[in-house]
Protein backbone atom coordinates (compact mmCIF):
# COMPACT_ATOMS: atom_id res chain seq x y z
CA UNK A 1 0.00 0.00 0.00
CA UNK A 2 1.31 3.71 -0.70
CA UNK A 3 1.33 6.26 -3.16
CA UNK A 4 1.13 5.82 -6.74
CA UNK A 5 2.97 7.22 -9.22
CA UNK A 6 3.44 7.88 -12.78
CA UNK A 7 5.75 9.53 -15.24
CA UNK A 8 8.99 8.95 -17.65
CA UNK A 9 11.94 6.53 -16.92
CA UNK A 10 15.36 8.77 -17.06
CA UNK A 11 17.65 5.64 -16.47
CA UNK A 12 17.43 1.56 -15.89
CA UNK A 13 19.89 0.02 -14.08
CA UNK A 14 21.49 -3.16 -14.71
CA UNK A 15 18.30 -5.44 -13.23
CA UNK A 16 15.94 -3.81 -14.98
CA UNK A 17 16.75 -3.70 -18.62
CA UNK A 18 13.11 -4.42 -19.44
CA UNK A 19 12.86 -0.53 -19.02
CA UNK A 20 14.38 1.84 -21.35
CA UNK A 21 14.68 5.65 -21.29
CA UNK A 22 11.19 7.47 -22.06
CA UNK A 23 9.21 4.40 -21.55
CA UNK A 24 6.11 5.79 -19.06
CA UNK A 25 5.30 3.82 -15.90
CA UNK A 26 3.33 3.51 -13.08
CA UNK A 27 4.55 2.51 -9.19
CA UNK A 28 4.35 2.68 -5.55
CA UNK A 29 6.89 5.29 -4.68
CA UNK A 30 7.34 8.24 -2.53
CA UNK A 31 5.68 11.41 -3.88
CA UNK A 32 8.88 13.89 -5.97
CA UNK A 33 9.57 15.07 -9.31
CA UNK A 34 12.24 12.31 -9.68
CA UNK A 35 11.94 9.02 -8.16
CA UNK A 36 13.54 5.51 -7.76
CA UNK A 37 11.51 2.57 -7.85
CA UNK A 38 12.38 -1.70 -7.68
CA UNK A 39 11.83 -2.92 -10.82
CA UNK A 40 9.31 -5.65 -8.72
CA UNK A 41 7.03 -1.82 -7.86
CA UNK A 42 6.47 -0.82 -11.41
CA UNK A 43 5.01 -1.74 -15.06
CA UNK A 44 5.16 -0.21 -18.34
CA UNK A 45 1.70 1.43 -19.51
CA UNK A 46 0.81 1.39 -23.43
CA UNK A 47 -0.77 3.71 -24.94
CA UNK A 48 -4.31 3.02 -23.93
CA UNK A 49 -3.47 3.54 -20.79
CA UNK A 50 -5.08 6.65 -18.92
CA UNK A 51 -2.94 8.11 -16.11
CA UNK A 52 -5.95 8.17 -13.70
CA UNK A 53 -7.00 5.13 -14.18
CA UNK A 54 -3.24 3.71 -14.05
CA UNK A 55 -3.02 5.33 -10.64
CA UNK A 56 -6.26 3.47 -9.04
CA UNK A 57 -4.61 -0.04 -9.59
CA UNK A 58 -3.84 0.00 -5.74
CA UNK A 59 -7.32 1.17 -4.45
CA UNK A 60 -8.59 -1.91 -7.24
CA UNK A 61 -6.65 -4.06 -5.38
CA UNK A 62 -8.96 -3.83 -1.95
CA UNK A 63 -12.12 -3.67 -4.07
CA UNK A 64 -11.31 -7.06 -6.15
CA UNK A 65 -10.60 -8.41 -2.37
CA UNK A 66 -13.87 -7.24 -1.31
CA UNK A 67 -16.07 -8.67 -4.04
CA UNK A 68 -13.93 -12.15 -4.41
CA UNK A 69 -14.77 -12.66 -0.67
CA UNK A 70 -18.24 -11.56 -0.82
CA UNK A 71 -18.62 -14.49 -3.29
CA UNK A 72 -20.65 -11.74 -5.83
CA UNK A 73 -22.13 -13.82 -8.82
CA UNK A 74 -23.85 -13.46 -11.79
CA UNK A 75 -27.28 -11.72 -10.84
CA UNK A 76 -27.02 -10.78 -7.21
CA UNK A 77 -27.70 -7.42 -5.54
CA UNK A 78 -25.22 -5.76 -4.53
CA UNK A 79 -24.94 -3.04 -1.85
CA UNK A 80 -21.28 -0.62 -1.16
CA UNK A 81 -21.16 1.00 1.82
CA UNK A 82 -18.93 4.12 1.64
CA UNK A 83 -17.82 5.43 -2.00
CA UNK A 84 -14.50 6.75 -1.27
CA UNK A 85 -11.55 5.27 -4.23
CA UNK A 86 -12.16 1.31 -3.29
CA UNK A 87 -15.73 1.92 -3.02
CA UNK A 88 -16.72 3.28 -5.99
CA UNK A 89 -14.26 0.69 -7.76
CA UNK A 90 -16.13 -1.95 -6.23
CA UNK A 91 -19.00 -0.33 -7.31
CA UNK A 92 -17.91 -0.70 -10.86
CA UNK A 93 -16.40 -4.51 -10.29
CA UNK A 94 -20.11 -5.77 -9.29
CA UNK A 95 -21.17 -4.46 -11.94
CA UNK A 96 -18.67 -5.86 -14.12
CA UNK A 97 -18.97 -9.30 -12.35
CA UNK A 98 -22.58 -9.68 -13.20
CA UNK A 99 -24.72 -7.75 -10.37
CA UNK A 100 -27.95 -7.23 -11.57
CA UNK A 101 -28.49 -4.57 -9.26
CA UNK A 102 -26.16 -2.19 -7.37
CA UNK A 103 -26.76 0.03 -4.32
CA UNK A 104 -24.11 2.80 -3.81
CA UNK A 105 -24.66 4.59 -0.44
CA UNK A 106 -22.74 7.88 0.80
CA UNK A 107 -23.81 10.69 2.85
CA UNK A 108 -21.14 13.31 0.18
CA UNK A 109 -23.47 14.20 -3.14
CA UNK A 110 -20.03 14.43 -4.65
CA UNK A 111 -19.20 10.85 -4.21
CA UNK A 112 -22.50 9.56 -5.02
CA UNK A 113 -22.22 10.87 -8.22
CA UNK A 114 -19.16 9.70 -8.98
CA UNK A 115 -20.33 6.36 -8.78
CA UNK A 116 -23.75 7.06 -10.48
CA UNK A 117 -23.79 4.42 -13.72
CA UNK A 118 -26.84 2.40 -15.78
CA UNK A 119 -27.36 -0.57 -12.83
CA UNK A 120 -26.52 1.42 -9.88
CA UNK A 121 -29.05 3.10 -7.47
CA UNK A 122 -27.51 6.21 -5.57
CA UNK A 123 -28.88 6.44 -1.79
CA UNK A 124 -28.29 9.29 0.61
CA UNK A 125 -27.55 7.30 3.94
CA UNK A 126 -28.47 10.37 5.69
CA UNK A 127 -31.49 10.88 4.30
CA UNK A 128 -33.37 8.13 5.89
CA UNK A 129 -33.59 4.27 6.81
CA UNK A 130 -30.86 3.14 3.96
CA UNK A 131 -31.64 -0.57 5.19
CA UNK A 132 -35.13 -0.73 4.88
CA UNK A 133 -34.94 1.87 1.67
CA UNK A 134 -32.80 -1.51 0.18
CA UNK A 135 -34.83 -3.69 1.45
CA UNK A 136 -37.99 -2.45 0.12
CA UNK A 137 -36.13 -2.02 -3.33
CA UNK A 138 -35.37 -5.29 -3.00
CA UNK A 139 -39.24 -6.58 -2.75
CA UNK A 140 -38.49 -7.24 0.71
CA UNK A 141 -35.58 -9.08 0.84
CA UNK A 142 -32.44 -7.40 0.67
CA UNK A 143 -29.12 -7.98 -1.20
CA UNK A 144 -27.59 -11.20 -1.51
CA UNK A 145 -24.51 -9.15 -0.61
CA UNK A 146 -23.35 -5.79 1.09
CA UNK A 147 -19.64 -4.65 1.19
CA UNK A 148 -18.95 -2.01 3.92
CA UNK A 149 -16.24 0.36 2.87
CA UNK A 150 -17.01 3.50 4.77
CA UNK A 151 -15.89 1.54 8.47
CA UNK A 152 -18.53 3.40 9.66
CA UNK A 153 -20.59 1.14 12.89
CA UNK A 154 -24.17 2.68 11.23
CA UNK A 155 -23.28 1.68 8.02
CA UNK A 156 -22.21 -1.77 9.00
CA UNK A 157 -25.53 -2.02 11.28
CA UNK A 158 -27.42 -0.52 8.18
CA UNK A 159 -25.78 -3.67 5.96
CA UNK A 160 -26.95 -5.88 8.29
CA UNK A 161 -30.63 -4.77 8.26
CA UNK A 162 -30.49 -4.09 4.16
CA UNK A 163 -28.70 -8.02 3.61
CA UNK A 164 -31.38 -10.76 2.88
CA UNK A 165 -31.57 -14.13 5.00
CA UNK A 166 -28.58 -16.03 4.69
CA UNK A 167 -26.34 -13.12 2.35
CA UNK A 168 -23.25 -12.04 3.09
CA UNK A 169 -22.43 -8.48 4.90
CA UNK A 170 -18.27 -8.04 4.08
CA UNK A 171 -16.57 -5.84 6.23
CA UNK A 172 -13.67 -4.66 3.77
CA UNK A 173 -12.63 -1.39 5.71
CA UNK A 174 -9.68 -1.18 8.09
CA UNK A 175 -11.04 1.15 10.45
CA UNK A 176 -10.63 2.10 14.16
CA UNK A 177 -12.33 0.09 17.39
CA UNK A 178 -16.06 0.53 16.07
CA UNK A 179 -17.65 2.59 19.09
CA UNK A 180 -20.05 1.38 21.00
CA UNK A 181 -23.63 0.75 20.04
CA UNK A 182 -23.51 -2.24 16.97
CA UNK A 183 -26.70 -4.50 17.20
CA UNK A 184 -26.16 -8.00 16.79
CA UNK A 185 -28.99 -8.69 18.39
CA UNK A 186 -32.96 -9.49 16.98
CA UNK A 187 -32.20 -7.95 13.33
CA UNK A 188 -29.00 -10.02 13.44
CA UNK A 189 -30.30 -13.44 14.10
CA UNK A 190 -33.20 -12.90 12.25
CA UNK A 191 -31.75 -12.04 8.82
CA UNK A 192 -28.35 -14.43 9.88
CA UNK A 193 -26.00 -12.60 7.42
CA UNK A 194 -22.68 -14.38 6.76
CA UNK A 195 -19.62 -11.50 8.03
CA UNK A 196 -16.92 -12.07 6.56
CA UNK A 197 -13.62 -9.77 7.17
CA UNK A 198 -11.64 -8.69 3.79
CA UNK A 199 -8.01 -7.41 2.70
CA UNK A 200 -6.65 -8.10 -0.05
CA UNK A 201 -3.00 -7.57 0.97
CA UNK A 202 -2.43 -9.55 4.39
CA UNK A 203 -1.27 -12.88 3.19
CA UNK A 204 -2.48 -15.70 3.22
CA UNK A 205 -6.27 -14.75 1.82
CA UNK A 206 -8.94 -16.77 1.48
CA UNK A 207 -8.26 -17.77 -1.72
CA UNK A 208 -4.58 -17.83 -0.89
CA UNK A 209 -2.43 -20.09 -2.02
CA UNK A 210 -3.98 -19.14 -6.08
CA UNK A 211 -4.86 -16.05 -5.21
CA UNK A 212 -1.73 -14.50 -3.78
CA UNK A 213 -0.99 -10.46 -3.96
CA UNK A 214 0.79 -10.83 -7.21
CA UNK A 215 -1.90 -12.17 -8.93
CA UNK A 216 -4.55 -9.82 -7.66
CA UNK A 217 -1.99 -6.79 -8.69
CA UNK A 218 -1.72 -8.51 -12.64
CA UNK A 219 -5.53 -8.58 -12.38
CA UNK A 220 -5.81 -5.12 -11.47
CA UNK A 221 -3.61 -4.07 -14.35
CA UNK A 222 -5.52 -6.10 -16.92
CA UNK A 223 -8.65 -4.48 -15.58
CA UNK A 224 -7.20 -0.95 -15.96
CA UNK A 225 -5.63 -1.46 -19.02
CA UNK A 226 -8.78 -3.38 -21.19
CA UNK A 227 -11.12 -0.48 -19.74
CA UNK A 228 -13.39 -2.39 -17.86
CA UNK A 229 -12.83 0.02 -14.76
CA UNK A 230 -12.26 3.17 -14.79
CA UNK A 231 -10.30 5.80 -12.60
CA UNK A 232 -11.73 8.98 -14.02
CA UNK A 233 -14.30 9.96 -11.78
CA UNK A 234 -12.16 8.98 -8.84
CA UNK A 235 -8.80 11.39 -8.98
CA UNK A 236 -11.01 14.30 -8.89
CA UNK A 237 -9.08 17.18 -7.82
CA UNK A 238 -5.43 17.66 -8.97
CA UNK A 239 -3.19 20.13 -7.36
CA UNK A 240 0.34 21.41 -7.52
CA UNK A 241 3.01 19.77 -5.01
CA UNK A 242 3.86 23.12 -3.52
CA UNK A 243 0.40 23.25 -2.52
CA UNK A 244 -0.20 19.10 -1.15
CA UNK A 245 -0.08 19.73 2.17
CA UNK A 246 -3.23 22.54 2.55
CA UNK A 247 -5.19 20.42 -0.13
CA UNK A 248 -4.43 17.00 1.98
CA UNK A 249 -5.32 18.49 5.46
CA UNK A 250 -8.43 20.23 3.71
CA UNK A 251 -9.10 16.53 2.24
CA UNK A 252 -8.93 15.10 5.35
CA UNK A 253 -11.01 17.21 7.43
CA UNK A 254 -13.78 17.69 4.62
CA UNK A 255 -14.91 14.56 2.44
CA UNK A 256 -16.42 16.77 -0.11
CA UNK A 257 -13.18 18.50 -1.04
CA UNK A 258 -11.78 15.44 -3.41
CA UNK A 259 -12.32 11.39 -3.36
CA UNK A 260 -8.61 11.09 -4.40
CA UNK A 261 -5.79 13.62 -4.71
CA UNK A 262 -3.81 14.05 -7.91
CA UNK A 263 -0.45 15.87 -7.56
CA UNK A 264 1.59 17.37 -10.24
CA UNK A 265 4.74 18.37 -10.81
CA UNK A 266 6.47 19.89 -13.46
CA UNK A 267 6.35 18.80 -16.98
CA UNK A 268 2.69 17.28 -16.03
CA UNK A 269 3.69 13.90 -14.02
CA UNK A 270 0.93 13.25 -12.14
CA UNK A 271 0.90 11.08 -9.17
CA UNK A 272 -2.02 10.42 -6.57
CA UNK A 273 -2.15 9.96 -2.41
């Protein structure tokens, strides 16, 4: 996990001669206008490549986790909790993996819109009931599976109340000790939701040993690169480095501000965090 970056190689050393001068990658480095990166940390892009898109491959990573573990097959509802980067990803991957129904949920319009596409119902969390709104959509039974991304205790207790009888609520955050006041109690045992617990990069995963972080990273890349998800709704706000650390605190303190940070330098590299 870390930032992402992108831009033009200036020099390949000796164990990494797949890479020549000029050729434009992608990598987890620090954030600078000239960077080193392993060999093992990087990949070429072609030309179909599109930088923002490129620089979700790590956020992909957590969303493929998400919806591998949530067993998501062809036809089931889907509900995502939380549309930050990996939620609106997984957002698109349900789609892609056959959903024939998607709820997106997030209290920020900006971030519901962002994930708005033909399939996918938006709902305000804040506006109401969210699990019995899904429920109700759902002729009364809920999703076969919801994927919590926000780490947020009411959105985990709304998943549970919007899942149907015997689905599967996936808890794919890494958030904080949830505060007090999660019911597992009548709601719980009545609708007996599978919870499962999902990251993709903690070895060994459930699918692990065929499944390993390698293979979920190639994945990623073929996703990015064939088009079948898209990062261009996601890096929505790109500013100058001189001016990353305002726009990150202002990021942090204000979920409306961006869903993902670009950062430029000079001579247009473009990086995210």
């Amino acid at each position: 996990v870390g930032n992402m970056v992108i831009g033009e190689v200036v020099d390949a050393g000796r164990h990494a001669q797949q890479y020549t001068p000029g050729d434009i990658v992608v990598g987890y480095a620090p954030l600078g206008e000239l960077v080193q990166i392993h060999s093992s940390r990087c990949w070429k892009l072609d030309g179909t490549d599109h930088w923002r898109t490129a620089l979700c491959i790590d956020p992909a990573r957590f969303a493929l986790a998400a919806l591998r573990d949530g067993n998501v097959r062809l036809g089931d509802a889907v509900a995502v909790f939380g549309l930050g980067a990996i939620g609106i990803l997984a957002v698109q991957m349900a789609l892609l993996a056959g959903a024939s129904r998607v709820f997106a949920l997030d209290p920020v319009p900006r971030r519901r819109r962002a994930a708005s596409a033909e399939g996918v119902t938006l709902i305000d969390p804040a506006s109401g009931d969210a699990g019995r709104m899904i429920k109700e959509a759902c002729s009364g039974k809920g999703v076969d599976v919801s994927i919590d991304l926000s780490g947020s205790p009411a959105a985990l207790q709304q998943a549970i109340r919007g899942t149907a009888f015997g689905g599967t609520v996936v808890c794919a955050a890494f958030p904080p000790p949830y505060s007090a006041g999660l019911d597992f109690g009548g709601e719980a045992h009545i609708n007996r939701p599978h919870i499962v617990f999902s990251r993709a990069v903690s070895e060994p995963n459930r699918d692990y040993p065929r499944w390993d972080i390698q293979r979920i990273d190639q994945h990623c890349r073929h996703l990015c690169a064939c088009g079948s998800i898209t990062g261009e709704p996601i890096i929505d706000r790109v500013v100058p480095f001189a001016s990353l650390r305002e726009a990150f605190l202002e990021a942090m303190e204000d979920p409306s501000y961006a869903i993902k940070l670009g950062v430029a330098f000079d001579g247009e590299q473009y990086n995210e965090t």
